[in-house]
PDB file of N, CA and C in Angstrom:
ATOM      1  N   UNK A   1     121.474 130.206  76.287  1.00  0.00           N
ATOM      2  CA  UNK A   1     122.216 129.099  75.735  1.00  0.00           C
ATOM      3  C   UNK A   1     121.515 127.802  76.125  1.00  0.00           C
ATOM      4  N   UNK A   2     121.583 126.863  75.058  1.00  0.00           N
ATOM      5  CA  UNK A   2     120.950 125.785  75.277  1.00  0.00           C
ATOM      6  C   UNK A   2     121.504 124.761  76.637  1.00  0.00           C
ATOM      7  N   UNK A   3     120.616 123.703  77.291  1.00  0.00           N
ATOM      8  CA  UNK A   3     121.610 123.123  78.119  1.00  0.00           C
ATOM      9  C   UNK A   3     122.178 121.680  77.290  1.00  0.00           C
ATOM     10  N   UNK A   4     123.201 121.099  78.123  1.00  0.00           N
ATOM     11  CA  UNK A   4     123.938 119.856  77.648  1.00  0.00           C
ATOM     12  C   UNK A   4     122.957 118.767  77.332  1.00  0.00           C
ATOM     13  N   UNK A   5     123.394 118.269  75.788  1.00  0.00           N
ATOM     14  CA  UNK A   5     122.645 116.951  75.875  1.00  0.00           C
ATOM     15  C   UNK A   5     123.016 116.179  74.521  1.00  0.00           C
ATOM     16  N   UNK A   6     123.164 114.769  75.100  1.00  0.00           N
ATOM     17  CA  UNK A   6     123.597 114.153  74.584  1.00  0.00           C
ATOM     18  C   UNK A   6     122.875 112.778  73.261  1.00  0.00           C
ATOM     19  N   UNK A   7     123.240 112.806  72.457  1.00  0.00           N
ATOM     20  CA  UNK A   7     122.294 112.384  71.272  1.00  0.00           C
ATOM     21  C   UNK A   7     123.891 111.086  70.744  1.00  0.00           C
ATOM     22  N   UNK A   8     123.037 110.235  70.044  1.00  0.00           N
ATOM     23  CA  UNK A   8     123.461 109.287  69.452  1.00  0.00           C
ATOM     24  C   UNK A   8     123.589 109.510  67.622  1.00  0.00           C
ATOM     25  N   UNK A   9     124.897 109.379  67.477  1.00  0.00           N
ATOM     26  CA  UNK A   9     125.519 110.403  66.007  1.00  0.00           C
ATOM     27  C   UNK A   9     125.376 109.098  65.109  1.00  0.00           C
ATOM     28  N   UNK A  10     124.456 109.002  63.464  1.00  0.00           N
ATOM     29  CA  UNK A  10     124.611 108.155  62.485  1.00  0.00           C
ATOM     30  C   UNK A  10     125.492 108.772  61.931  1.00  0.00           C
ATOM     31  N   UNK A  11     125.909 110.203  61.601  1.00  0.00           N
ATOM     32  CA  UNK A  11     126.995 110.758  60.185  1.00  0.00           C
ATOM     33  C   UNK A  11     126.974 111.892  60.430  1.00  0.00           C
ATOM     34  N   UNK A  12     128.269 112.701  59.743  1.00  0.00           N
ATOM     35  CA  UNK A  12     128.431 114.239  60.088  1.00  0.00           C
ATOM     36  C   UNK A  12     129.112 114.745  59.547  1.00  0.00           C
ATOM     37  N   UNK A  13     129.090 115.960  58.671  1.00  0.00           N
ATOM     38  CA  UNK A  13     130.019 116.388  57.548  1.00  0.00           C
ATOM     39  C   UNK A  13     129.970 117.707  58.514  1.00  0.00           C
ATOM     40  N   UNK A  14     131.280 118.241  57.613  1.00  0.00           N
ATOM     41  CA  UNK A  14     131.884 119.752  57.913  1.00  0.00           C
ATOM     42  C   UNK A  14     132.190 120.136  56.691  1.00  0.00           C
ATOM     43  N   UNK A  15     132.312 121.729  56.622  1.00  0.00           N
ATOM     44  CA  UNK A  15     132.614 123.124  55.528  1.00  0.00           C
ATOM     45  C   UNK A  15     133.213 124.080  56.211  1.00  0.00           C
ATOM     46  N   UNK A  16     133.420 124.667  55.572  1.00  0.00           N
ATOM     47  CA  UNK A  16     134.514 125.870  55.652  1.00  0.00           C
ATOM     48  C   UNK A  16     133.355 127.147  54.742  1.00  0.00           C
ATOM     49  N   UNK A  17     133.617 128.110  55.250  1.00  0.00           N
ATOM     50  CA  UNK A  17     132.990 129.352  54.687  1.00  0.00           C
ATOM     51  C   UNK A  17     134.064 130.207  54.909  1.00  0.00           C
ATOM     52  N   UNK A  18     134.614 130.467  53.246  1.00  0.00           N
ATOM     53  CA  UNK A  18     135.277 131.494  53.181  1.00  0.00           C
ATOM     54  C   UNK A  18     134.787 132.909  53.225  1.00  0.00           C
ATOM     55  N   UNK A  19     133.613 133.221  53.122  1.00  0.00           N
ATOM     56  CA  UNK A  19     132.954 134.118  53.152  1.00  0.00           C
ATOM     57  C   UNK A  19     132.883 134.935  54.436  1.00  0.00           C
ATOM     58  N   UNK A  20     132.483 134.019  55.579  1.00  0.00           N
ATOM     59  CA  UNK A  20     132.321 134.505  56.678  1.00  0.00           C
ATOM     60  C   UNK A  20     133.013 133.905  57.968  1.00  0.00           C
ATOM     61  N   UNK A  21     134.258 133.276  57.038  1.00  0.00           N
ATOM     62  CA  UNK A  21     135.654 132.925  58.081  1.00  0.00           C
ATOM     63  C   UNK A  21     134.754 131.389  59.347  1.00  0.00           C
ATOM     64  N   UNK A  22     134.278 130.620  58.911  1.00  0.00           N
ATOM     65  CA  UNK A  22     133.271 129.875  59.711  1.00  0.00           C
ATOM     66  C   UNK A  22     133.518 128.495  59.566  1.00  0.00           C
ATOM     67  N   UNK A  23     133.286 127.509  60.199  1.00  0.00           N
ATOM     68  CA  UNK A  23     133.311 126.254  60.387  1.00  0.00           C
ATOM     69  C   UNK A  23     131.761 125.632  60.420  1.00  0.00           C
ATOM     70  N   UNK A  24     131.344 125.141  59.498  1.00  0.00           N
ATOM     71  CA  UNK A  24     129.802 124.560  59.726  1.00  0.00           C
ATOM     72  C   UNK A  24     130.107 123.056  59.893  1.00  0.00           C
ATOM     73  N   UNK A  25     129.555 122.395  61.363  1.00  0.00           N
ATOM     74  CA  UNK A  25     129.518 121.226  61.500  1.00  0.00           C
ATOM     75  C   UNK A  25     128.116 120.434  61.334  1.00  0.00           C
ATOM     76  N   UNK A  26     127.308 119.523  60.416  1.00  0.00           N
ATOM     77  CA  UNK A  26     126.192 119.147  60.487  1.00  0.00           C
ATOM     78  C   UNK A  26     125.888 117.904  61.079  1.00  0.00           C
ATOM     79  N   UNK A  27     125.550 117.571  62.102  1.00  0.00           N
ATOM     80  CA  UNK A  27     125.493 116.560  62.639  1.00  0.00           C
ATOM     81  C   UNK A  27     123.766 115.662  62.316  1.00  0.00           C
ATOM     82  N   UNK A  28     124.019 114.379  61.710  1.00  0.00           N
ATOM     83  CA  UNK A  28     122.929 113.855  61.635  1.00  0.00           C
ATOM     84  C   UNK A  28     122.396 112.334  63.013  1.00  0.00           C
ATOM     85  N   UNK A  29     121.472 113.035  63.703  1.00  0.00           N
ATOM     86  CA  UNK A  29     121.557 111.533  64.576  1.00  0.00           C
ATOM     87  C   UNK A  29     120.720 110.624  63.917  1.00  0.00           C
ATOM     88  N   UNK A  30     120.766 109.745  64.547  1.00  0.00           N
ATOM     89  CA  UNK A  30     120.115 108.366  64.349  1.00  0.00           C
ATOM     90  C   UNK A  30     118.730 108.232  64.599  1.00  0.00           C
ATOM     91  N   UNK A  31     117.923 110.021  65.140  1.00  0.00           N
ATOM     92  CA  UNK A  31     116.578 110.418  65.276  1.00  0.00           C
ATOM     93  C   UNK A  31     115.878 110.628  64.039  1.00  0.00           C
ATOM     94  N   UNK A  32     116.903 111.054  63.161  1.00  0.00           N
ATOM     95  CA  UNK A  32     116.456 111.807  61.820  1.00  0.00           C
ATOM     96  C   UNK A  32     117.044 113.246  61.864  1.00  0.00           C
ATOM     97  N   UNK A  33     116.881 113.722  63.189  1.00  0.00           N
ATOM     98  CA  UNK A  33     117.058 115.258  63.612  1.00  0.00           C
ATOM     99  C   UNK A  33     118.579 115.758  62.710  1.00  0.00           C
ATOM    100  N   UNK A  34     118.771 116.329  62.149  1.00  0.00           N
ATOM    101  CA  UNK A  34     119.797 117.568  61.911  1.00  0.00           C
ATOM    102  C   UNK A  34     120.374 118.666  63.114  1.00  0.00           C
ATOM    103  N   UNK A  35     121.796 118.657  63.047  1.00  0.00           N
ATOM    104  CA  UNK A  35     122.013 119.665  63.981  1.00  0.00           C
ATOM    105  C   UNK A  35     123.144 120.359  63.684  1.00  0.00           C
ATOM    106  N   UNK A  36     122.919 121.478  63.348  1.00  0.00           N
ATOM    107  CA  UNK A  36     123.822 122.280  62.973  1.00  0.00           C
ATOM    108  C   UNK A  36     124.915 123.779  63.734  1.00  0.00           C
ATOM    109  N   UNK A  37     126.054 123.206  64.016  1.00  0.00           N
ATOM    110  CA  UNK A  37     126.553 123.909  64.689  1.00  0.00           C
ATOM    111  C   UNK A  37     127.720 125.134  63.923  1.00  0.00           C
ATOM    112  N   UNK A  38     127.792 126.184  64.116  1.00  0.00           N
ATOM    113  CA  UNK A  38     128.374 127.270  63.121  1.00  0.00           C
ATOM    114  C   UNK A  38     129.860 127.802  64.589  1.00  0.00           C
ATOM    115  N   UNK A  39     131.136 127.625  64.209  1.00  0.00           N
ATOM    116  CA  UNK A  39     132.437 127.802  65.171  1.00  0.00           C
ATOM    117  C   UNK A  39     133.118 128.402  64.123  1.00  0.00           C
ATOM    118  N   UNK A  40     134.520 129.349  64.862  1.00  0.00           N
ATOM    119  CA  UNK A  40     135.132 129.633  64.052  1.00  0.00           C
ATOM    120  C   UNK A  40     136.707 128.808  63.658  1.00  0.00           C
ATOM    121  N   UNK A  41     137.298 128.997  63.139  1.00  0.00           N
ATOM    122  CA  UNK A  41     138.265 127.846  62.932  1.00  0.00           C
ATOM    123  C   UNK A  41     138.819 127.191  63.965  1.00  0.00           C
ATOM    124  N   UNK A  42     138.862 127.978  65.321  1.00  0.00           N
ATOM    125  CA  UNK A  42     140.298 128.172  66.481  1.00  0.00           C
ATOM    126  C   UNK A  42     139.129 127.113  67.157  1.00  0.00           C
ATOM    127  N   UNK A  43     137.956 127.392  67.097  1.00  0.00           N
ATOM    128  CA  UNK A  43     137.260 126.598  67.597  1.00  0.00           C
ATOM    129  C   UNK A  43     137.319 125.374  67.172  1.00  0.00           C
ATOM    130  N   UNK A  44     137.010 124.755  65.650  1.00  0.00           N
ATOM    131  CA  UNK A  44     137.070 123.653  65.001  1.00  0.00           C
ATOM    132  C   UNK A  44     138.491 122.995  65.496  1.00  0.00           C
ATOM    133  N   UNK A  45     139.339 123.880  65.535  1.00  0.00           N
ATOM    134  CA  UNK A  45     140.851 123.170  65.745  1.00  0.00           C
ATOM    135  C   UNK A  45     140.719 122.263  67.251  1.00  0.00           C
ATOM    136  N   UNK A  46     140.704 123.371  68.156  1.00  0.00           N
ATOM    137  CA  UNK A  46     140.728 122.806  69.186  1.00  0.00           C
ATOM    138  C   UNK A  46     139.900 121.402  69.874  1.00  0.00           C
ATOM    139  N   UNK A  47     138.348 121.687  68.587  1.00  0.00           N
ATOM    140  CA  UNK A  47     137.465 120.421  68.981  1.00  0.00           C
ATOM    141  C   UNK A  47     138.363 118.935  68.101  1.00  0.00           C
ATOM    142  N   UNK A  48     138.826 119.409  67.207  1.00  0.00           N
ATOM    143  CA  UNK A  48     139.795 118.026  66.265  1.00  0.00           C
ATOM    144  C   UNK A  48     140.981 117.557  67.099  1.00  0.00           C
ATOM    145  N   UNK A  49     141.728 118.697  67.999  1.00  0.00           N
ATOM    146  CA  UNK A  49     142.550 118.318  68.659  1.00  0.00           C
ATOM    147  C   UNK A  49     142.073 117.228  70.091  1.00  0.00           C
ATOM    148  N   UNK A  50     140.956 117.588  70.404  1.00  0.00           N
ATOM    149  CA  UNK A  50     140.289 117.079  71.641  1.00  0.00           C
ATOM    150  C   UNK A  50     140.023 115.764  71.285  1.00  0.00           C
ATOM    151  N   UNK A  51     139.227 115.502  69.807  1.00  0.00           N
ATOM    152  CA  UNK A  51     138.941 113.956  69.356  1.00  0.00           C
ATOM    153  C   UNK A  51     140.139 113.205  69.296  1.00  0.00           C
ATOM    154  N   UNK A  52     141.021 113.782  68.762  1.00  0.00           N
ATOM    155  CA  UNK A  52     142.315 113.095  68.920  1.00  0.00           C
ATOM    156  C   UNK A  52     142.751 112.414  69.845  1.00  0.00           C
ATOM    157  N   UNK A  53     142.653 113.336  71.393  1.00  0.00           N
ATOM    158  CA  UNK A  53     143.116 112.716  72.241  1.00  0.00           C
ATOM    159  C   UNK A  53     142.332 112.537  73.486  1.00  0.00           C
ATOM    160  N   UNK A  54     141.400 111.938  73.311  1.00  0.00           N
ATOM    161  CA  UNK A  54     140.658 112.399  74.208  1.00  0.00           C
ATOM    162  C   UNK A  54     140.902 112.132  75.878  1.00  0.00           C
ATOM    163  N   UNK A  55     140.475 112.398  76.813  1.00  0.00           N
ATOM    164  CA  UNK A  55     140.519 112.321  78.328  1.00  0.00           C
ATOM    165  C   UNK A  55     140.289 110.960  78.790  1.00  0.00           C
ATOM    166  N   UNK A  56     141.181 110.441  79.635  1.00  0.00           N
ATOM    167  CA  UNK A  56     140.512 109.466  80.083  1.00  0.00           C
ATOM    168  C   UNK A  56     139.736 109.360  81.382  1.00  0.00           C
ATOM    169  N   UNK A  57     138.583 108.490  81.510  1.00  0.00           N
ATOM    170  CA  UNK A  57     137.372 109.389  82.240  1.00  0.00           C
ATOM    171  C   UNK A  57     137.343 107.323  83.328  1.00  0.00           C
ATOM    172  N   UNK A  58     137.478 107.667  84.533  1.00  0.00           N
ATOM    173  CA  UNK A  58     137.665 106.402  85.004  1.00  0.00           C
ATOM    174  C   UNK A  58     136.059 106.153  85.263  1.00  0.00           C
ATOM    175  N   UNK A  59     136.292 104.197  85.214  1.00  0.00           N
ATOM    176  CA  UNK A  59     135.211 103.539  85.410  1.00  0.00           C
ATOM    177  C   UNK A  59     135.031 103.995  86.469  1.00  0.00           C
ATOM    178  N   UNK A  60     133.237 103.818  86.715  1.00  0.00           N
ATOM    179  CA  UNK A  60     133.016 104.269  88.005  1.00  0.00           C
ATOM    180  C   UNK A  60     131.359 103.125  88.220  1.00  0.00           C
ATOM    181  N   UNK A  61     131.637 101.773  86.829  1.00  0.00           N
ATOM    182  CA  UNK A  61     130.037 101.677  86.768  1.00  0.00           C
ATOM    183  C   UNK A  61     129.925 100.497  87.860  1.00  0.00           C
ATOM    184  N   UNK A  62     131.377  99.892  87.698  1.00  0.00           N
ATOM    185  CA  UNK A  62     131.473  98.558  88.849  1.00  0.00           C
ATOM    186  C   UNK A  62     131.880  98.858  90.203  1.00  0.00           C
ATOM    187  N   UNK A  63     131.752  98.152  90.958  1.00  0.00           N
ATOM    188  CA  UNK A  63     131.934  98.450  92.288  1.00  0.00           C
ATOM    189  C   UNK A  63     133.318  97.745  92.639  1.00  0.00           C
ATOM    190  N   UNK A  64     134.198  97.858  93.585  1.00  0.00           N
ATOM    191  CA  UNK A  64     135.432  97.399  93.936  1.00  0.00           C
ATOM    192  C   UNK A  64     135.118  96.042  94.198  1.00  0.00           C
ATOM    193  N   UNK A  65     134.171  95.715  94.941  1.00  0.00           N
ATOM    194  CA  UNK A  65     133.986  93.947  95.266  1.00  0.00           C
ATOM    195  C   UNK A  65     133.638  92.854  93.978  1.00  0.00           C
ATOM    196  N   UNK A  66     132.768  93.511  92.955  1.00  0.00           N
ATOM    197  CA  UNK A  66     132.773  92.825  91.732  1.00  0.00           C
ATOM    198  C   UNK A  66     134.072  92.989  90.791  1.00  0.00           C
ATOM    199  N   UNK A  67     135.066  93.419  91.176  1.00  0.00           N
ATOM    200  CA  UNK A  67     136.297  93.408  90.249  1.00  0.00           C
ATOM    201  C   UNK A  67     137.198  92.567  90.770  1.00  0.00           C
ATOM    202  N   UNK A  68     136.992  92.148  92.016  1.00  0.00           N
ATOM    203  CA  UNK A  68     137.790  91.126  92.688  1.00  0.00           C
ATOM    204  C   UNK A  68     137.756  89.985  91.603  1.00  0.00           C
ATOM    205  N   UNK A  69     138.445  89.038  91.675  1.00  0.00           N
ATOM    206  CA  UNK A  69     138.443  87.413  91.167  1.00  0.00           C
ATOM    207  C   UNK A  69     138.601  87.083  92.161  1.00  0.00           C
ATOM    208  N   UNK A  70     137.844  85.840  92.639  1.00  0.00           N
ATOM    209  CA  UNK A  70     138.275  84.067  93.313  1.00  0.00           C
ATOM    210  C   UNK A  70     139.362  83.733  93.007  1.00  0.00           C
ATOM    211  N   UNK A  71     140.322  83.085  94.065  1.00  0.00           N
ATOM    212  CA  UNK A  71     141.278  82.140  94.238  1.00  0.00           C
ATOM    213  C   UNK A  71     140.792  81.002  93.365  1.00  0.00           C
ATOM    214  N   UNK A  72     141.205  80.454  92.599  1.00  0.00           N
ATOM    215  CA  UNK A  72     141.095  79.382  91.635  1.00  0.00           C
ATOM    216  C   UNK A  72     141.464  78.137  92.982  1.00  0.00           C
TER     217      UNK A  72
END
């Protein structure tokens, strides 16, 4: 299996294959590259449910002393 990695998305369509019960997601980045991922519905569901709501993931880029403000 491939490892994690993360790419910058211009556009991305999805299909349905009744044929072979399938979810085709095509992802186009902003490389040119094509990427095509093949799930089955339960899968597609659960990834639509996830965009929906997604996690919230705390800042971690500032440090506690730069979030302070000065006394005016």
């Amino acid at each position: 299996m491939a490892g994690k990695r993360a790419i910058a998305v211009k556009d991305w369509s999805c299909a349905m294959s009744d044929e072979i019960g399938r979810v085709v997601l095509a992802i186009n980045s902003t490389e040119g590259e094509t990427t095509y991922v093949l799930m089955t519905t339960f899968q597609a569901a659960k990834m639509a449910q996830e965009l929906r709501s997604p996690k919230m993931v705390p800042d971690t880029t500032c440090s506690q002393a730069s979030r302070k403000v000065p006394n005016a």
